[in-house]
Protein backbone atom coordinates (compact mmCIF):
# COMPACT_ATOMS: atom_id res chain seq x y z
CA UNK A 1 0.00 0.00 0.00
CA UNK A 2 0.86 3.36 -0.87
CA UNK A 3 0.17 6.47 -0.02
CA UNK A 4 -1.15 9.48 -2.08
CA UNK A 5 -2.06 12.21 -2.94
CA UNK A 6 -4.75 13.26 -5.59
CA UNK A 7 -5.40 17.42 -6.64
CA UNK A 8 -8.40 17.87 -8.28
CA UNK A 9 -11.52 16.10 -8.00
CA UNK A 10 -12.95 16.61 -11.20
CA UNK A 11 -13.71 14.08 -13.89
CA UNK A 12 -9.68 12.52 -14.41
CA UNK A 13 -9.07 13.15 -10.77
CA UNK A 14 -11.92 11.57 -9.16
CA UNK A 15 -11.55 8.40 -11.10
CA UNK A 16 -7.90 8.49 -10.32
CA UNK A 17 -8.56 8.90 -6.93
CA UNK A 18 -11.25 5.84 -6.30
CA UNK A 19 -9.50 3.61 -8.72
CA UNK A 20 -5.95 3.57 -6.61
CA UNK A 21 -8.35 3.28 -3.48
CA UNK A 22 -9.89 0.28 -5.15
CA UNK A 23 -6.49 -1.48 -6.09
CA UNK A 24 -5.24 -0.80 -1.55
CA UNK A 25 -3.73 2.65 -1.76
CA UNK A 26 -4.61 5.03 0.73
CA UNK A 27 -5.71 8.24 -1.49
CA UNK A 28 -6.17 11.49 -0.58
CA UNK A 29 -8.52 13.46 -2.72
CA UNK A 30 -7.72 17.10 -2.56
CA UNK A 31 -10.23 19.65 -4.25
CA UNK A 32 -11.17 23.69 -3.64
CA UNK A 33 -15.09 23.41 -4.17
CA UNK A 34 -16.67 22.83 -0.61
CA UNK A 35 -19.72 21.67 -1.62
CA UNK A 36 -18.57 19.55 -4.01
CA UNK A 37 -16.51 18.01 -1.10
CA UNK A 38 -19.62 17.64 1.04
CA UNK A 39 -21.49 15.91 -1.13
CA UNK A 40 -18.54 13.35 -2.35
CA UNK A 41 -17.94 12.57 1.22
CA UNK A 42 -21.73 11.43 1.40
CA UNK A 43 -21.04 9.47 -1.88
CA UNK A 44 -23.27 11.73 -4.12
CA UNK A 45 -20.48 12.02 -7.26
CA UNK A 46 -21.14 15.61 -9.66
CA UNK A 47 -20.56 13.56 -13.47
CA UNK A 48 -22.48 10.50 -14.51
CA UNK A 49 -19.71 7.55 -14.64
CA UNK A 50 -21.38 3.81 -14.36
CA UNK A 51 -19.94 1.90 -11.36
CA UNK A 52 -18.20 5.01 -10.39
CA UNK A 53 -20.38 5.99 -7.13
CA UNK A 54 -20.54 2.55 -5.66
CA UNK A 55 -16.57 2.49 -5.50
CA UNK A 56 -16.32 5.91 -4.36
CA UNK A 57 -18.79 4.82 -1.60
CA UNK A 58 -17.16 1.35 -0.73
CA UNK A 59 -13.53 2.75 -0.30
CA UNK A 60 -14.52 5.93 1.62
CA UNK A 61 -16.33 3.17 4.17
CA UNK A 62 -13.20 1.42 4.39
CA UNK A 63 -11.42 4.46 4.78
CA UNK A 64 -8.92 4.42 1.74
CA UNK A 65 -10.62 6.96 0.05
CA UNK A 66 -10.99 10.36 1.96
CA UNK A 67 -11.46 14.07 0.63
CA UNK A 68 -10.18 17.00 1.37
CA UNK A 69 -9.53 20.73 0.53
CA UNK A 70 -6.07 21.08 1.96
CA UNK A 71 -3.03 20.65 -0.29
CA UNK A 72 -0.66 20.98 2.42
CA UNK A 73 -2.02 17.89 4.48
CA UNK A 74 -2.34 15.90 1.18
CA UNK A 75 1.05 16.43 0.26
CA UNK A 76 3.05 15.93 3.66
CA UNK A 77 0.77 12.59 4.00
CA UNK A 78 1.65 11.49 0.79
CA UNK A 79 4.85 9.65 -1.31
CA UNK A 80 2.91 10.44 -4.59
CA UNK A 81 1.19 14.10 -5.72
CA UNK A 82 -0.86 13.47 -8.85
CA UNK A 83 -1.84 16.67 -10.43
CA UNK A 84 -5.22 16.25 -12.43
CA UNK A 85 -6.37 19.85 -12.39
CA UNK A 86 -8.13 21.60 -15.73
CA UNK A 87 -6.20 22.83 -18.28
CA UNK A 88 -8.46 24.80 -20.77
CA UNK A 89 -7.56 25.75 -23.83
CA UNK A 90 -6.27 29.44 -24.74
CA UNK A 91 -7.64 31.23 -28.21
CA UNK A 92 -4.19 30.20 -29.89
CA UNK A 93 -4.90 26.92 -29.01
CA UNK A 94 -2.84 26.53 -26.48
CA UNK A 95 -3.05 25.11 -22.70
CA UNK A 96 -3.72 27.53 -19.57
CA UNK A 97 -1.57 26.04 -17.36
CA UNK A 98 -2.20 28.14 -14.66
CA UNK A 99 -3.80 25.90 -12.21
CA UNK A 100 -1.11 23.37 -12.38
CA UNK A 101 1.77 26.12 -11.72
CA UNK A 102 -1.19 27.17 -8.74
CA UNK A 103 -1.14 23.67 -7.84
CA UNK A 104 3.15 22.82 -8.28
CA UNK A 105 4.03 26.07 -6.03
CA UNK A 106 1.42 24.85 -3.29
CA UNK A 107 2.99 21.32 -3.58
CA UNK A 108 6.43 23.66 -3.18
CA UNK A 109 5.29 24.89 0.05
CA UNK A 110 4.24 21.72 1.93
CA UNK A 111 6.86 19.40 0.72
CA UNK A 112 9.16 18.97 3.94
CA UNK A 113 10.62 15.29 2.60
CA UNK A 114 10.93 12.70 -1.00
CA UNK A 115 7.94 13.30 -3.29
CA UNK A 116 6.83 12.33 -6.98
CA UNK A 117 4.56 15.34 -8.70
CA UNK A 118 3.03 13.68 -11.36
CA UNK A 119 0.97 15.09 -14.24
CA UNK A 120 -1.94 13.67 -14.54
CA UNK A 121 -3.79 16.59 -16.66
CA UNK A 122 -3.25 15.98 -20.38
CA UNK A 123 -1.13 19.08 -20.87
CA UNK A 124 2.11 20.13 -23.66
CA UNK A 125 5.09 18.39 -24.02
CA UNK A 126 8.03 20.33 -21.73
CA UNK A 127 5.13 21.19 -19.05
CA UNK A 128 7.06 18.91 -16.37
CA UNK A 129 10.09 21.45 -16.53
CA UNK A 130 7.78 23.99 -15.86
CA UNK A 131 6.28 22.04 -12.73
CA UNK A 132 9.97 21.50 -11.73
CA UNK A 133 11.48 24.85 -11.90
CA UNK A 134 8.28 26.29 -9.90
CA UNK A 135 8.66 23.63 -7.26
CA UNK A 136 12.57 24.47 -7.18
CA UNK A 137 11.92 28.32 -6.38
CA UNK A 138 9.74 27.60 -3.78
CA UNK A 139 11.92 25.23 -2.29
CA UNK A 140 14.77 27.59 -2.93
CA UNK A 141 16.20 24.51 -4.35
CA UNK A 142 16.44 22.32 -1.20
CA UNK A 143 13.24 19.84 -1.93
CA UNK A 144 13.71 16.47 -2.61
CA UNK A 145 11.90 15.42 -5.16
CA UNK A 146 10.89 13.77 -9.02
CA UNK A 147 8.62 14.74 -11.53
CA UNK A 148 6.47 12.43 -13.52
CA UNK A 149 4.16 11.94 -16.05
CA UNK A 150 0.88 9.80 -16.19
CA UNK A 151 -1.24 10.32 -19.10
CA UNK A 152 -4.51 9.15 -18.73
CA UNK A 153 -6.58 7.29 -21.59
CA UNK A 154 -10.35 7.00 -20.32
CA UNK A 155 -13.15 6.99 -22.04
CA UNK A 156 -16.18 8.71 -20.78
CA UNK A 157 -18.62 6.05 -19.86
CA UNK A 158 -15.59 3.61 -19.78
CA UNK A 159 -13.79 5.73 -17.18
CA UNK A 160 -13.38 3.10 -14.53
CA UNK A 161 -12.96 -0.39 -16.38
CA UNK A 162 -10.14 1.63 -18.20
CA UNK A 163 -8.56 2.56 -15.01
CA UNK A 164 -8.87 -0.80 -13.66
CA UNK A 165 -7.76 -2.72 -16.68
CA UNK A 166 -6.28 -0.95 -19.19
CA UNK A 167 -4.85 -1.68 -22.85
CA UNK A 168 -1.24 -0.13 -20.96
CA UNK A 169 0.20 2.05 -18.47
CA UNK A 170 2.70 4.96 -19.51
CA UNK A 171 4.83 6.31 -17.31
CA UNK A 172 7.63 9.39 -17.97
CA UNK A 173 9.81 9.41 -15.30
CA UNK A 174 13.81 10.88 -15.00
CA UNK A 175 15.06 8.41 -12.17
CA UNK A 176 15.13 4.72 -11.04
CA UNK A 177 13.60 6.05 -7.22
CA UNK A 178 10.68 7.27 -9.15
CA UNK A 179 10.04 4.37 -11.58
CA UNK A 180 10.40 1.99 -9.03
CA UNK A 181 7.41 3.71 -7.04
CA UNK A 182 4.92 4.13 -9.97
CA UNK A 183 5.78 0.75 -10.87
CA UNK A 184 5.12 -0.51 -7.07
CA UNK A 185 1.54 2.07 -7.47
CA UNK A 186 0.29 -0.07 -10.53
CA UNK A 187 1.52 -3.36 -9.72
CA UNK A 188 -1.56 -5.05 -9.16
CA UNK A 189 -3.16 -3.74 -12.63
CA UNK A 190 -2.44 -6.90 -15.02
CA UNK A 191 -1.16 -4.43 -18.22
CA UNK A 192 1.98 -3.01 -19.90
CA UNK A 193 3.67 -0.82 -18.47
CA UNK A 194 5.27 1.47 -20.80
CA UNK A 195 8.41 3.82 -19.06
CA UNK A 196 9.71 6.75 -21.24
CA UNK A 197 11.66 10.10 -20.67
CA UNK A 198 9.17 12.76 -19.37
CA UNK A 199 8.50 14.20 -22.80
CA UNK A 200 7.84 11.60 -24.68
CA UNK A 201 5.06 10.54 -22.28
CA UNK A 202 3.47 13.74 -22.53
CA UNK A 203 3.46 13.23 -26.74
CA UNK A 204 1.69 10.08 -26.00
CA UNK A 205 -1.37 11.69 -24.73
CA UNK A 206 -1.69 14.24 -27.48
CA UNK A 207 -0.73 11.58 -30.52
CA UNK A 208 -3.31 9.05 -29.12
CA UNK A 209 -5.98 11.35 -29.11
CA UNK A 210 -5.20 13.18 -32.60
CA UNK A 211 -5.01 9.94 -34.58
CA UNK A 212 -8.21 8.75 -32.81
CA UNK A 213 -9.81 11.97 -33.82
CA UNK A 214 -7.85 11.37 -37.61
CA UNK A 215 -9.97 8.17 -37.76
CA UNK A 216 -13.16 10.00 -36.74
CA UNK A 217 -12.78 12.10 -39.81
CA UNK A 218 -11.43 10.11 -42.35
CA UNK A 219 -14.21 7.70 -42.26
CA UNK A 220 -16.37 10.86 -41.91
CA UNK A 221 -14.84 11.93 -45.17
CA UNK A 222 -14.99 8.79 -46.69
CA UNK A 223 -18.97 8.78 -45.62
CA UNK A 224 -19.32 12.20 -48.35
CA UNK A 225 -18.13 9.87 -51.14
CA UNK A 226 -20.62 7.12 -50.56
CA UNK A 227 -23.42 9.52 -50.46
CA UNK A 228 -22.15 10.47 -53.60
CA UNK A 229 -21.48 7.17 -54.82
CA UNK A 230 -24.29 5.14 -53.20
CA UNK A 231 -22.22 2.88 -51.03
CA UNK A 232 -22.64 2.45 -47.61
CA UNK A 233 -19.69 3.75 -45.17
CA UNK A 234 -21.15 0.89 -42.33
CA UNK A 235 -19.94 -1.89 -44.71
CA UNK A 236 -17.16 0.05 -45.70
CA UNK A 237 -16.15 0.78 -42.01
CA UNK A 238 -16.69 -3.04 -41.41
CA UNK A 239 -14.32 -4.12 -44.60
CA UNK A 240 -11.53 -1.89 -43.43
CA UNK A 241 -11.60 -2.61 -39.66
CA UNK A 242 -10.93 -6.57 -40.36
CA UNK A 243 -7.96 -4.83 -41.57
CA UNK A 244 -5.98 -5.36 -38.13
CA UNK A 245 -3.51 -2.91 -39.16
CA UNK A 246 -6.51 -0.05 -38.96
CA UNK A 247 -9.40 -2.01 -36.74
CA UNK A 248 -12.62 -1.56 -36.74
CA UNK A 249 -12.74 1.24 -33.82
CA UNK A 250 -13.51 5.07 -34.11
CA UNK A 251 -14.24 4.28 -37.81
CA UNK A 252 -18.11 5.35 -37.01
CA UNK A 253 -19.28 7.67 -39.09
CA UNK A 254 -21.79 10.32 -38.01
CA UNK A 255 -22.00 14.01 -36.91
CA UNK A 256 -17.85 14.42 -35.81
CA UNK A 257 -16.21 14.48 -32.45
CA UNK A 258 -16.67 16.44 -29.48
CA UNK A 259 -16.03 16.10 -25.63
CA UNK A 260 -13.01 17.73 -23.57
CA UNK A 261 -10.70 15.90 -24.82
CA UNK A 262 -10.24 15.14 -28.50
CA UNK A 263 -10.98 18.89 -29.76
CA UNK A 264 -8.57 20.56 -27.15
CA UNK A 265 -6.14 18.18 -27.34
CA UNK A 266 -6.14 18.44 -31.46
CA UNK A 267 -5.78 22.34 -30.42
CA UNK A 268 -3.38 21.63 -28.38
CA UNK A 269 -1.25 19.60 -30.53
CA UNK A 270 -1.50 21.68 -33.65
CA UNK A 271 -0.65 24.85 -31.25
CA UNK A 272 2.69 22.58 -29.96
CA UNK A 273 3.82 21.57 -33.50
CA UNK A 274 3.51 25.86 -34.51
CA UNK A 275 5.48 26.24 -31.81
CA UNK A 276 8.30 24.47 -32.85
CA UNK A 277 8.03 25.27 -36.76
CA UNK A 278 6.25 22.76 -37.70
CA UNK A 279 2.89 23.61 -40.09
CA UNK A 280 0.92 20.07 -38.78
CA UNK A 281 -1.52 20.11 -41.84
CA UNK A 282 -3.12 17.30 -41.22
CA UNK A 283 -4.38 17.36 -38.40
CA UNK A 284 -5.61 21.31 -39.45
CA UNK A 285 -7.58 18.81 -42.25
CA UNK A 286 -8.55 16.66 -39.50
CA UNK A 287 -10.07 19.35 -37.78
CA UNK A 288 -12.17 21.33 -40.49
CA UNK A 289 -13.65 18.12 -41.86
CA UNK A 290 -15.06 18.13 -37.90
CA UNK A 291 -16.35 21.13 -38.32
CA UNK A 292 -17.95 20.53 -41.53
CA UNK A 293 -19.93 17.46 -40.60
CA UNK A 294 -22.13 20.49 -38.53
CA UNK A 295 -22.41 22.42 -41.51
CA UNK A 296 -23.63 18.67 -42.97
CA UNK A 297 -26.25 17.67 -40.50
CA UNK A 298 -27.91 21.23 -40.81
CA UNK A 299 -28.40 20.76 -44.36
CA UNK A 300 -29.93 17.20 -44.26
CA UNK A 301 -32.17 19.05 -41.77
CA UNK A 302 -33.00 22.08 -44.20
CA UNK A 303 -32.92 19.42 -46.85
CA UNK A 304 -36.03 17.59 -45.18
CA UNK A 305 -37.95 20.04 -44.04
CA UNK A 306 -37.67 22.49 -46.27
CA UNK A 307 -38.10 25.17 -44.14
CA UNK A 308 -36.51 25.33 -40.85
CA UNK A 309 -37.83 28.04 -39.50
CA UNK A 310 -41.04 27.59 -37.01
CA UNK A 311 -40.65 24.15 -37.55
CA UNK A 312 -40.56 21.68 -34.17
CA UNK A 313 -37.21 19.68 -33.89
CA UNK A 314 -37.18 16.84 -31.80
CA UNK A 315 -33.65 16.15 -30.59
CA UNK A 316 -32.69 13.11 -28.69
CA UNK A 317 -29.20 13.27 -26.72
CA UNK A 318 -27.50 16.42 -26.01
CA UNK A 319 -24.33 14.56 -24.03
CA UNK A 320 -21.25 14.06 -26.35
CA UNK A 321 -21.75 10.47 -26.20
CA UNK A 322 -23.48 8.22 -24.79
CA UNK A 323 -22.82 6.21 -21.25
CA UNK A 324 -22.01 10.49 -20.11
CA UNK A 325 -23.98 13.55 -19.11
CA UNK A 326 -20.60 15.21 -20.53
CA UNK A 327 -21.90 17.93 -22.78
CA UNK A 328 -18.87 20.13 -22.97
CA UNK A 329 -18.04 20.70 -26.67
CA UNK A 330 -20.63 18.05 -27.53
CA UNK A 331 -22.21 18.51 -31.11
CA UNK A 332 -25.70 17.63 -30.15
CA UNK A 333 -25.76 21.41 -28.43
CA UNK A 334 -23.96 22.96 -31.14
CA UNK A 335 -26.69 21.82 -33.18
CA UNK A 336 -29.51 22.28 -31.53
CA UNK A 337 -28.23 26.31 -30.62
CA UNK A 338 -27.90 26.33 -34.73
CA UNK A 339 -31.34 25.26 -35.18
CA UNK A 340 -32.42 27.93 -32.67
CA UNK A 341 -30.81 30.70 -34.33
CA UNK A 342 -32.65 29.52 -37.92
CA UNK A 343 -35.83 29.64 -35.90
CA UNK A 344 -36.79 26.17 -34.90
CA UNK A 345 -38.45 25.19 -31.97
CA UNK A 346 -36.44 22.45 -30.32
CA UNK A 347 -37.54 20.01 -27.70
CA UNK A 348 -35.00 17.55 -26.89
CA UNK A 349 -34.25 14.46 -24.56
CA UNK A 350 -30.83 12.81 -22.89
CA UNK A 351 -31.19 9.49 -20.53
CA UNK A 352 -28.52 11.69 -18.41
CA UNK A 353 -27.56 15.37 -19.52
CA UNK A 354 -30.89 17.26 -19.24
CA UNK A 355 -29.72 18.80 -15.50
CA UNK A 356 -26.62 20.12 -17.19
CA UNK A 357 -27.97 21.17 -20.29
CA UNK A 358 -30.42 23.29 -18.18
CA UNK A 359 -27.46 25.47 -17.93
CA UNK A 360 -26.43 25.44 -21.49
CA UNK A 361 -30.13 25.71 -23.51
CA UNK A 362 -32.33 28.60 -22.88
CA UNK A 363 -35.34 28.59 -24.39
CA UNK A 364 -35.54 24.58 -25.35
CA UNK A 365 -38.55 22.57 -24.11
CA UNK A 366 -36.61 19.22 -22.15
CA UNK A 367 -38.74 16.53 -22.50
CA UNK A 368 -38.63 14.00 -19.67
CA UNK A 369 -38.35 10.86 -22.75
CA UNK A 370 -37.89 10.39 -26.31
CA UNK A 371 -41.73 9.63 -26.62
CA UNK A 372 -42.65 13.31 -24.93
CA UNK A 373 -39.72 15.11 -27.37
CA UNK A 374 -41.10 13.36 -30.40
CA UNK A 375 -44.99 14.72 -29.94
CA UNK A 376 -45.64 17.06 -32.54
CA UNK A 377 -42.41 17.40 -33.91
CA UNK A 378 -42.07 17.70 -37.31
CA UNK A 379 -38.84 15.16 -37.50
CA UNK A 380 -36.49 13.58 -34.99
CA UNK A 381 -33.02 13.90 -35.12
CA UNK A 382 -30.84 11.46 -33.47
CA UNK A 383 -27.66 13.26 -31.82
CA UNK A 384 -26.59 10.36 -29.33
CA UNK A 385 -25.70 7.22 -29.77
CA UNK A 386 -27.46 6.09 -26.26
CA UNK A 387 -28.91 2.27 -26.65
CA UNK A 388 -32.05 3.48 -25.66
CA UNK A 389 -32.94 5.06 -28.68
CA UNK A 390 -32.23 2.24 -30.25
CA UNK A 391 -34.86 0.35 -29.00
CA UNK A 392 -37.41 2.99 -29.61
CA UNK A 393 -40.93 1.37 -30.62
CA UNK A 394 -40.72 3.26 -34.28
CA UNK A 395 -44.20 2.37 -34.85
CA UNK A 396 -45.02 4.70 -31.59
CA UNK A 397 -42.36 6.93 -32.70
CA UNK A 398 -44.38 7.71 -36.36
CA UNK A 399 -47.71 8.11 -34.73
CA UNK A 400 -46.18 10.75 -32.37
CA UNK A 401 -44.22 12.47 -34.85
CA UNK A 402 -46.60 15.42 -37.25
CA UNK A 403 -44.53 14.64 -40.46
CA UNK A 404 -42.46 10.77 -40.24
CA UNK A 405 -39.11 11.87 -40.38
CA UNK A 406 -35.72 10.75 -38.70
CA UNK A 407 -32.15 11.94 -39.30
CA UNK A 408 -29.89 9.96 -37.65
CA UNK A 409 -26.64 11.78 -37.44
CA UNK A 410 -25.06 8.98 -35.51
CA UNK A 411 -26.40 6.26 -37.81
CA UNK A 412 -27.87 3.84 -34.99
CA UNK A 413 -31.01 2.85 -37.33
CA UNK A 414 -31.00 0.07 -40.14
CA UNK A 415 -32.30 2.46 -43.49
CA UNK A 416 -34.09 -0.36 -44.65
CA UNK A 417 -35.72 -1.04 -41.54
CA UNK A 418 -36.51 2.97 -41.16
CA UNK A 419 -38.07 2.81 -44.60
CA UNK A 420 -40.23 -0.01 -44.52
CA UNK A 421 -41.92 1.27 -41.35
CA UNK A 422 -43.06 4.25 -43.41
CA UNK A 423 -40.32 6.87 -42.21
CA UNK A 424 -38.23 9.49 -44.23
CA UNK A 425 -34.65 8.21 -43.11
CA UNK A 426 -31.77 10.48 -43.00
CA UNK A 427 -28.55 9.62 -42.16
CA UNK A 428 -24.44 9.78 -42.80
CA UNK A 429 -22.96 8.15 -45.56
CA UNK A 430 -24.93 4.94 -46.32
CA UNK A 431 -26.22 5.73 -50.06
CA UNK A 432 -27.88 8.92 -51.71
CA UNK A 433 -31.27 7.07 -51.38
CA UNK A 434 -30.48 7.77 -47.52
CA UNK A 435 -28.28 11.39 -47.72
């Protein structure tokens, strides 16, 4: 067992946290909101994370998990500092590192003996000298200690079966003393464990995330030619992802990316490479085609109802994806703000996001189910891929709807299905007879 320290109790932190709880560590959860505290300490969680409230609840009872608001006692009780603080992006693109130099200098000040600061937050490559040379002036140079890196790679929805067992485990470390304790941390996770420099670790993060959002595009670009073509990008995703060289994964085709991490993270990388005189054009490609797919979905919407404007929109899922009530950057509220501003009346539904999106929609009736967004709408448009939808009784569906029509910009619906129970179907990529 271990003991450590976690700053920030926010989405990466909290997971963090409960998940070295769960494998014996003794955690320390360190966060500034109070309430936020108050309610994690009586196991009510802020995000939406299956399986995630139950462990948080189990290791607080046996008293491996506990929360706090004071750096100082979480550092001086702890071997390991993870910092997994926000890093928002800047308007260059760029990461506002501020809270983690906040975080470092507090670290700084509480350190009397050996301790690892690892970065947790998915931030730029070099960020770790930063962390070091703040930590050093606060010391005055006389701290003992090692910086690290710890990239995470969690899915939303996935967050704690990919803490828990993961595809691998990278660690960026500069000495044996600090290796050999984040290798001692993960030891009982059964996966690779992958040490590099401090650097490279931090490139990990970023590459991962850009190529995943690469795939997301291409086969979002390769979609536009079968619309034009009349082939279907499903079968096409399916023919290239037995291809084990490219796999079958992120090639879904639909209405483009979104979340907290794969658009500021593509920012963030392109931002790095300009930096360092390097014009990363691809990834500037991989980002416009993202855009575009908005532009896309707004037209199959104009394109079926002819007029937008006064027309009722019923939108189900506003979260980024499904399994989340995530709805930062998501698409679904890009959207539906889009159709606002043409003049459509939008009532929507998410199994999980309608509390947040409270905050985010004004003037959009939330429906409390698909059913009650679908009355008197005149078409449905599918934003999330939640399994619920899929199992939608369309015949129900229809008779709600004023005019039958569906676009399904996540492509969750069989078109042949769609047409033969009397709907106008609507979706990405799988033949004009469908664009």
């Amino acid at each position: 067992m271990q003991k450590a320290a976690v700053i920030g109790a926010g989405y990466v932190g909290l997971v963090t946290a409960t998940c070295l709880a769960e494998l014996g560590h003794r955690i320390i959860c360190v966060d500034n909101d109070r309430k936020k505290l108050e309610n994690l300490k009586k196991g009510i969680i802020p995000i939406f994370e299956p399986g995630l409230a139950d462990l948080v609840r189990k290791n607080q009872k046996a008293k491996r998990l506990i929360f706090s608001n004071s750096i100082k006692d979480a550092a001086q009780g702890s071997t390991v500092i993870f910092i997994c603080v926000n890093t928002p992006p800047l308007p260059d693109g760029g990461a506002d590192l501020s809270m983690v130099e906040r975080v470092a200098s507090e670290i700084g000040r509480a350190m009397t003996e050996y301790k690892v600061i690892v970065g947790k937050s998915t931030v730029p490559a070099e960020t770790h000298e930063k962390i070091k040379r703040t930590v050093r002036m606060i010391t005055k140079g006389k701290g003992d200690f090692d910086v690290a890196s710890n990239p995470e790679f969690l899915r939303e929805g996935h967050a704690v079966e990919d803490t828990l067992h993961p595809d691998r485990i990278v660690v960026g470390v500069e000495s044996k003393r600090a290796e050999k304790i984040m290798r001692d941390l993960y030891r009982p996770i059964k996966a690779p464990l992958l040490v590099t420099n401090i650097t490279t670790a931090e490139i990990i993060k970023h590459a991962c995330n850009s190529f995943l959002s690469t795939k997301i595009s291409y086969i979002n670009a390769v979609a536009n030619i079968c619309e034009r073509v009349n082939a279907d990008v499903e079968k096409v995703a399916e023919g290239m992802g037995f291809d084990k060289r490219i796999a079958r994964q992120f090639l879904n085709a639909g209405a483009g990316f979104g979340g907290n991490c794969f658009p500021k993270d593509l920012d963030a990388f392109i931002h790095l490479a300009e930096t360092k005189g390097y014009n990363f054009e691809l990834l500037k490609a991989v980002r416009k085609i993202n855009y575009d797919q908005k532009k896309l979905i707004m037209k199959k919407v104009a394109d079926a109802l002819w007029i937008i404007k006064g027309k009722t929109i019923a939108v189900l899922g506003l979260s980024f994806k499904a399994l989340t009530d995530d709805i930062r950057n998501s698409i679904a509220i890009d959207i539906v703000k889009l159709l606002k501003d043409e003049g459509a009346n939008i009532r929507a539904y998410d199994p999980q996001a309608l509390e947040k999106a409270k905050q985010a929609l004004k003037g959009v009736t939330l429906c409390k189910s698909a059913y009650d967004a679908c009355k008197g709408a005149d078409c449905c448009l599918v934003m999330t891929e939640w399994d619920e939808f899929r199992k939608l009784d369309l015949a129900k569906m229809k008779k709600l709807l004023r005019q039958p029509i569906v676009i399904d910009a996540r492509n969750i619906y069989d078109p042949q299905q769609m047409i033969d129970a009397g709907f106008v179907y609507k979706c990405i990529g799988r033949g004009s007879s469908y664009a």
